[in-house]
C-alpha atoms as a PDB file:
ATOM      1  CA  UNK A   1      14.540  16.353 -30.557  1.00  0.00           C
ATOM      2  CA  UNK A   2      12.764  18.644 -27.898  1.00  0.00           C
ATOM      3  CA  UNK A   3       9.029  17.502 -27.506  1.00  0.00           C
ATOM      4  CA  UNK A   4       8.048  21.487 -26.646  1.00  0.00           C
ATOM      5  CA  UNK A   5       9.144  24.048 -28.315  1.00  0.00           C
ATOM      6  CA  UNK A   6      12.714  25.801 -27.085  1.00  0.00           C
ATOM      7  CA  UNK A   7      11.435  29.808 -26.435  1.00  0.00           C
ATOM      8  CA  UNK A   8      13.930  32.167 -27.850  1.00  0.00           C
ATOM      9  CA  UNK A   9      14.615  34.915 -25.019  1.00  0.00           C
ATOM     10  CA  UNK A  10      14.167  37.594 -28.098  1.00  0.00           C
ATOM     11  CA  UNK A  11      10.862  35.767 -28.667  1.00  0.00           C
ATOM     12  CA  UNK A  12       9.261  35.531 -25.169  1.00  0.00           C
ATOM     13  CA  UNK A  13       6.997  38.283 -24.102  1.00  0.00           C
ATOM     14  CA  UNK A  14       5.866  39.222 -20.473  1.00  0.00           C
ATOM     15  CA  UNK A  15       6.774  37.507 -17.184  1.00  0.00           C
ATOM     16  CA  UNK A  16       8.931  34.908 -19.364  1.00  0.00           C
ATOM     17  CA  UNK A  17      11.061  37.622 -21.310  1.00  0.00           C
ATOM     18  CA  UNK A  18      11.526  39.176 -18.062  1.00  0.00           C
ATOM     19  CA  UNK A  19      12.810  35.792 -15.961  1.00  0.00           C
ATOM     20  CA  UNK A  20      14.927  34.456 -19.420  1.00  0.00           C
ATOM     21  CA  UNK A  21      16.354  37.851 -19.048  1.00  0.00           C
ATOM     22  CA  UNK A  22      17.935  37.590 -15.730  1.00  0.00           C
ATOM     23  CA  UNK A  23      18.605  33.900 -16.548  1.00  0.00           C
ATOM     24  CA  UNK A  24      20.600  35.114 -19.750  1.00  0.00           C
ATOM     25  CA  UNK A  25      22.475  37.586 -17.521  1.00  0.00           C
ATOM     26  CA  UNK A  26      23.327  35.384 -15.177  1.00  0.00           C
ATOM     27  CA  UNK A  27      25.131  32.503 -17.038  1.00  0.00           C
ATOM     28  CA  UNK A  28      25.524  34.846 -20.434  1.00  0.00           C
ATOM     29  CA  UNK A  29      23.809  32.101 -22.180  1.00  0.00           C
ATOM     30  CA  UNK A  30      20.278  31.239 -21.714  1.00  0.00           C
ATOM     31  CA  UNK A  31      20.364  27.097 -21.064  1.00  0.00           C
ATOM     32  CA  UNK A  32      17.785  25.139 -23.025  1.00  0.00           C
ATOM     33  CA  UNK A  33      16.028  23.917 -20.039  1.00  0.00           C
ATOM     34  CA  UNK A  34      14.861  27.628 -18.965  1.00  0.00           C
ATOM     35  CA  UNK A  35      14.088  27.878 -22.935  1.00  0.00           C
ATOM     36  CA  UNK A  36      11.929  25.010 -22.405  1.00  0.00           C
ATOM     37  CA  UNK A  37       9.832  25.739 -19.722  1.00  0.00           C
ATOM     38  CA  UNK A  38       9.498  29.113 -20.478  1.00  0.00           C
ATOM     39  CA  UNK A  39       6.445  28.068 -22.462  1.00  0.00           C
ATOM     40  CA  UNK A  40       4.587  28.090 -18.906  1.00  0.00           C
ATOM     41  CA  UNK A  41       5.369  31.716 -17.345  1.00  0.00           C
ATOM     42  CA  UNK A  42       4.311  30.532 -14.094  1.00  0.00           C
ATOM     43  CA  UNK A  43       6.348  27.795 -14.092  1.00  0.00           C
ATOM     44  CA  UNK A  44       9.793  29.322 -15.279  1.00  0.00           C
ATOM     45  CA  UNK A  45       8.893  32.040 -12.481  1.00  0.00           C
ATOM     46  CA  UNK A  46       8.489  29.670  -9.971  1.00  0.00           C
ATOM     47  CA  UNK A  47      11.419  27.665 -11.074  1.00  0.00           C
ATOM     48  CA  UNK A  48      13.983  30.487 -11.398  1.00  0.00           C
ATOM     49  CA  UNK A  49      12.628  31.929  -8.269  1.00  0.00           C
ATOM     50  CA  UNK A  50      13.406  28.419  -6.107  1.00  0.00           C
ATOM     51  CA  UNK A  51      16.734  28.462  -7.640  1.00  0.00           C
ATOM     52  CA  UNK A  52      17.643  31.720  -6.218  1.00  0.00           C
ATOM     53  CA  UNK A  53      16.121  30.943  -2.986  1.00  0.00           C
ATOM     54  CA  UNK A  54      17.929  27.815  -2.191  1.00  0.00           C
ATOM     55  CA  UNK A  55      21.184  29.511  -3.656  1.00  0.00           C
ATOM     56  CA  UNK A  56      21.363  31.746  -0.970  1.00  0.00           C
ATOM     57  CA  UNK A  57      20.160  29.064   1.210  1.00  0.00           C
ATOM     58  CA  UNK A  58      21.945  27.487   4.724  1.00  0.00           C
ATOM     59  CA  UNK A  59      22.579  24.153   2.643  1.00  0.00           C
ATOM     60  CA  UNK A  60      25.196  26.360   0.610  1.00  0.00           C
ATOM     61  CA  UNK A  61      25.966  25.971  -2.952  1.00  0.00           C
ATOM     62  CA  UNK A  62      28.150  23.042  -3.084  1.00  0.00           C
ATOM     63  CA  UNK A  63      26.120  21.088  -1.196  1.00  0.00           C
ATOM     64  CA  UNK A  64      23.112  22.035  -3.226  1.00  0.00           C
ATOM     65  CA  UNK A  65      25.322  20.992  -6.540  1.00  0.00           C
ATOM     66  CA  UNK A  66      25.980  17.889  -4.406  1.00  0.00           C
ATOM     67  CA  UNK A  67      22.640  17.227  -3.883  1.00  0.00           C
ATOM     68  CA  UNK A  68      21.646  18.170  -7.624  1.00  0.00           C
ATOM     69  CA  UNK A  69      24.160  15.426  -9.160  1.00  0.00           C
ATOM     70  CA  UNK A  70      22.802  12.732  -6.858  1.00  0.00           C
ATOM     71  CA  UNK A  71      19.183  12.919  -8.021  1.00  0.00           C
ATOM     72  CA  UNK A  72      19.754  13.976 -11.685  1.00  0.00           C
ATOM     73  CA  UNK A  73      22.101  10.562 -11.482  1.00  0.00           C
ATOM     74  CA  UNK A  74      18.931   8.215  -9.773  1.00  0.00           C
ATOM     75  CA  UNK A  75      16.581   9.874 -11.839  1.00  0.00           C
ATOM     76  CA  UNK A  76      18.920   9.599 -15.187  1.00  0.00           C
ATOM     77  CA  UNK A  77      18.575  13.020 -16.077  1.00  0.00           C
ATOM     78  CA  UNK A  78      21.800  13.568 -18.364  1.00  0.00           C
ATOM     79  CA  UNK A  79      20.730  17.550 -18.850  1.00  0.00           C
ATOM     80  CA  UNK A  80      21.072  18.165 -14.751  1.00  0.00           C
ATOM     81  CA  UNK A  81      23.924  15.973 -14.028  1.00  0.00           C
ATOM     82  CA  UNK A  82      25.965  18.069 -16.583  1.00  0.00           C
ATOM     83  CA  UNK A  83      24.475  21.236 -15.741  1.00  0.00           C
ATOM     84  CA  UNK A  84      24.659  20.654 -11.915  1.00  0.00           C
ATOM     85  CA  UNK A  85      28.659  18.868 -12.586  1.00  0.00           C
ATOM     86  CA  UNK A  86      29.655  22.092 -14.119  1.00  0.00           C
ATOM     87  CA  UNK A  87      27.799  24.346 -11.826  1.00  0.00           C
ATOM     88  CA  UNK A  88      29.354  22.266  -8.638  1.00  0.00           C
ATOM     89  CA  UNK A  89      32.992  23.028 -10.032  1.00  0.00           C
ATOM     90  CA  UNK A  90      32.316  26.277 -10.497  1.00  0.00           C
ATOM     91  CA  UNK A  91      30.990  26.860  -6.551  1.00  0.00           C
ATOM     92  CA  UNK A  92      34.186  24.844  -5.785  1.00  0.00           C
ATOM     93  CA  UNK A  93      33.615  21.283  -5.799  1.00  0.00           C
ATOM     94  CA  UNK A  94      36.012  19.098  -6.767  1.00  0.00           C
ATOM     95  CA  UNK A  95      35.356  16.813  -9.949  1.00  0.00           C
ATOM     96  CA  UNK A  96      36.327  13.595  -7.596  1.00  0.00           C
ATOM     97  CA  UNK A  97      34.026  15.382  -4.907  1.00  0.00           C
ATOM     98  CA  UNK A  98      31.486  15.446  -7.389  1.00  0.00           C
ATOM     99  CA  UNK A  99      31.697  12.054  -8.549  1.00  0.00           C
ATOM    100  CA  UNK A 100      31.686  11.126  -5.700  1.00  0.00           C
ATOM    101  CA  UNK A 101      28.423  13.281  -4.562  1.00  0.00           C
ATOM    102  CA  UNK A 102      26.967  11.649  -7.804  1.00  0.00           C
ATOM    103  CA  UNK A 103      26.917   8.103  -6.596  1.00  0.00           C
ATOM    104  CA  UNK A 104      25.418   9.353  -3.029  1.00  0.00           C
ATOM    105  CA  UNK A 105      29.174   9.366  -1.416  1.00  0.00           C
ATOM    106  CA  UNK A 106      31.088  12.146   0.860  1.00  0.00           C
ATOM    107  CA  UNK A 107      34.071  11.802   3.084  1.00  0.00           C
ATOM    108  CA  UNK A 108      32.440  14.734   5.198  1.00  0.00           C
ATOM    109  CA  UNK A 109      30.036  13.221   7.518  1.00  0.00           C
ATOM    110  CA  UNK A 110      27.422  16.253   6.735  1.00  0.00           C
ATOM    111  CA  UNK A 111      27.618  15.626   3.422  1.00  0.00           C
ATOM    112  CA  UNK A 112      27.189  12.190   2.723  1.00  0.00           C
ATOM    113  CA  UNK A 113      24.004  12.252   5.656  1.00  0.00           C
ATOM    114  CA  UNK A 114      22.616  14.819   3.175  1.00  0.00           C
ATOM    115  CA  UNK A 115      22.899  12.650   0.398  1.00  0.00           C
ATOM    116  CA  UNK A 116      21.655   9.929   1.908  1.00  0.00           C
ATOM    117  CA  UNK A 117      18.655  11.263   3.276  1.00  0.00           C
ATOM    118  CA  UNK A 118      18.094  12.572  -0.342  1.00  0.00           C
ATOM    119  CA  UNK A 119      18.867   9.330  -2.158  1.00  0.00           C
ATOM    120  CA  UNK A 120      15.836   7.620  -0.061  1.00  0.00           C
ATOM    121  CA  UNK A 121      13.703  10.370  -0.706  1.00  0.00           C
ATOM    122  CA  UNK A 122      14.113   9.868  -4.208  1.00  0.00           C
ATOM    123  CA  UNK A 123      14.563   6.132  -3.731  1.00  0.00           C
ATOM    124  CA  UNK A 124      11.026   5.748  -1.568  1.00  0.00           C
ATOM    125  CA  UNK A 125       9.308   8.724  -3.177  1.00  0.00           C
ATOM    126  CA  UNK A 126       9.615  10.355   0.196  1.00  0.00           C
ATOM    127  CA  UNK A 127       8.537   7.453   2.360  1.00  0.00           C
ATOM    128  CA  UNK A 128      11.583   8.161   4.966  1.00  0.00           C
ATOM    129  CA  UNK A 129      11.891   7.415   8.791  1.00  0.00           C
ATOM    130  CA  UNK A 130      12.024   8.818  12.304  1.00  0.00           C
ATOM    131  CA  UNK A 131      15.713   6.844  12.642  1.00  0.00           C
ATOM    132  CA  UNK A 132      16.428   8.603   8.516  1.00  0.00           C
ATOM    133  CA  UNK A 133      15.583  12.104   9.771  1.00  0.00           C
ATOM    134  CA  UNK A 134      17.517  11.567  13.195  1.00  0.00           C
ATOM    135  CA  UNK A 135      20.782  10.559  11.239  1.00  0.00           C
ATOM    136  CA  UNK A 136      20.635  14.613   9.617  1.00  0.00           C
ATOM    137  CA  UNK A 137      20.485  15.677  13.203  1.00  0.00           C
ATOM    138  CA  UNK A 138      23.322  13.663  14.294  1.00  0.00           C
ATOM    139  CA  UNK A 139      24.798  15.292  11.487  1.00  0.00           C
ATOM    140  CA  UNK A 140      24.553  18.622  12.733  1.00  0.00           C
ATOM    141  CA  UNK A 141      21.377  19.496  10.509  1.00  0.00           C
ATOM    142  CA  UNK A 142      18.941  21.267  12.148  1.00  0.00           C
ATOM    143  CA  UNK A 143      15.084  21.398  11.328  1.00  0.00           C
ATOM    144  CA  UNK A 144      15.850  24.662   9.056  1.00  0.00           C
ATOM    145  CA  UNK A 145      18.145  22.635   7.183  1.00  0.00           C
ATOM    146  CA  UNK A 146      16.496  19.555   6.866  1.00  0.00           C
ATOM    147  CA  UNK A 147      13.425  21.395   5.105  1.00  0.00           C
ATOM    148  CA  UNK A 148      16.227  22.879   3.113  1.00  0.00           C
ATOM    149  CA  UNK A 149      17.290  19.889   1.820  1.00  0.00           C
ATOM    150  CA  UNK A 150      13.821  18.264   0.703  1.00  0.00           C
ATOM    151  CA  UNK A 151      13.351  21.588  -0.973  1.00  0.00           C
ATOM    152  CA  UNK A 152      16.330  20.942  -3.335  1.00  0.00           C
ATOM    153  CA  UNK A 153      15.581  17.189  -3.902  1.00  0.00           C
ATOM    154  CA  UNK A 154      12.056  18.799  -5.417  1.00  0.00           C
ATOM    155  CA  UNK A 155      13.322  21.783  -6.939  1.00  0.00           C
ATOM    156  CA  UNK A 156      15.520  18.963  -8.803  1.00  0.00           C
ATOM    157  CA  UNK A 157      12.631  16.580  -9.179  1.00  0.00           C
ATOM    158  CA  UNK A 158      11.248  19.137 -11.310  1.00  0.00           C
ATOM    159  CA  UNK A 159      13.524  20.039 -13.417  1.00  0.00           C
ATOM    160  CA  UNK A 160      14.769  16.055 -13.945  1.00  0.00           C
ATOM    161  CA  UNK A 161      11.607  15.071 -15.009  1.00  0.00           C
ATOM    162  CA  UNK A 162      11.331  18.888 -17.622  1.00  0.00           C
ATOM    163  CA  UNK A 163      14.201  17.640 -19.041  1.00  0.00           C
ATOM    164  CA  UNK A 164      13.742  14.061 -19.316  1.00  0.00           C
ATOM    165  CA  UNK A 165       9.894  13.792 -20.192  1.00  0.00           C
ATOM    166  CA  UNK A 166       9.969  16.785 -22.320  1.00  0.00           C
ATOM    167  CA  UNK A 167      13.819  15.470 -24.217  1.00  0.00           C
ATOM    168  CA  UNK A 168      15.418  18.691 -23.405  1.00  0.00           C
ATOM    169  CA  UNK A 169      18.694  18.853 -25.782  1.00  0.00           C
ATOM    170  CA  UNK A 170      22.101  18.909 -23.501  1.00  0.00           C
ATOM    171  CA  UNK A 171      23.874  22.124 -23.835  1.00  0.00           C
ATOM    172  CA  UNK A 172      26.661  21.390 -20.772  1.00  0.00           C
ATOM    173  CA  UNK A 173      29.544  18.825 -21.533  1.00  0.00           C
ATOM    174  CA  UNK A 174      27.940  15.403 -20.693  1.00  0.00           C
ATOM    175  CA  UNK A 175      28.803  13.397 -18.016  1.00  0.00           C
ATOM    176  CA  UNK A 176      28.261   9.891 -17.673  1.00  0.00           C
ATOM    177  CA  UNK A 177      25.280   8.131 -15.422  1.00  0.00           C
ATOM    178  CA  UNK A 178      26.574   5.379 -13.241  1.00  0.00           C
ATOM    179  CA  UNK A 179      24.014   3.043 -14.266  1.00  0.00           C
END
């Protein structure tokens, strides 16, 4: 059971009928995490907006679903990792890509530096190195990118700990943690 009540688009008024309307329009559902925090404006604004940002971000979309499974998986957030599985296949990930992305894993070099780098800042709540931010250069990531890439692991910190603390119900087909 939620532990905040789950705002009906129909319902909201203002800035949050406004945002659960584009979020509606986009997936032709509205997801019951956006229900959830829509009981903060501010924050479903802020959240929606940072989604659309990083979507049309350098990083891409696949490696932002990458990214997303990774930290929903360390953080044990069963809402994102099935949101962000199903999202990743549809921006063209693979489902053994995406497993794979889930434990931390790539066969692309680029990728699995990305995930690494985000795994440790999830890991060591940011605590990270020269040598950690020198292995996204040799990469091929560039500063622009690597700013990029913290921005998703917090956009996802966020919403992992919306739907965990606040026992968001699953609406995506679940998929399994690895731990």
């Amino acid at each position: 059971m939620t532990r905040v009540e789950l705002i009906e688009p129909t319902n909201a008024s203002g800035d949050a009928k406004a945002v659960l309307e584009e979020i509606t329009a986009a997936f032709g559902v509205t997801p019951a995490m956006f229900r959830a925090v829509a009981n903060s404006p501010a924050a479903l604004t802020m959240m929606w907006a940072g989604f659309g940002a990083l979507g049309g971000g350098r990083l891409g979309a696949r490696l932002g679903e990458q990214i997303a499974v990774l930290v929903a998986d360390r953080n044990r957030c069963e809402y994102c990792l099935a949101a962000h599985t199903a999202l990743g296949r549809k921006a063209g990930v693979p489902a053994e890509e995406m497993h794979e992305a889930q434990a931390g894993r790539s066969h692309d070099p680029r990728t699995a530096a990305a995930l690494d780098f985000a795994a440790k800042l999830v890991e060591n709540r940011a605590q990270v190195t020269d040598a950690d931010v020198e292995a996204l250069r040799a990469a091929g990531l560039d500063d622009g990118e690597v700013v990029e890439l913290v921005a998703h692991v917090a956009l996802n910190l966020f919403t992992n700990y919306v739907n965990v603390a606040l026992s968001v119900p699953l609406d995506f087909p679940k998929v399994a943690l690895r731990g």
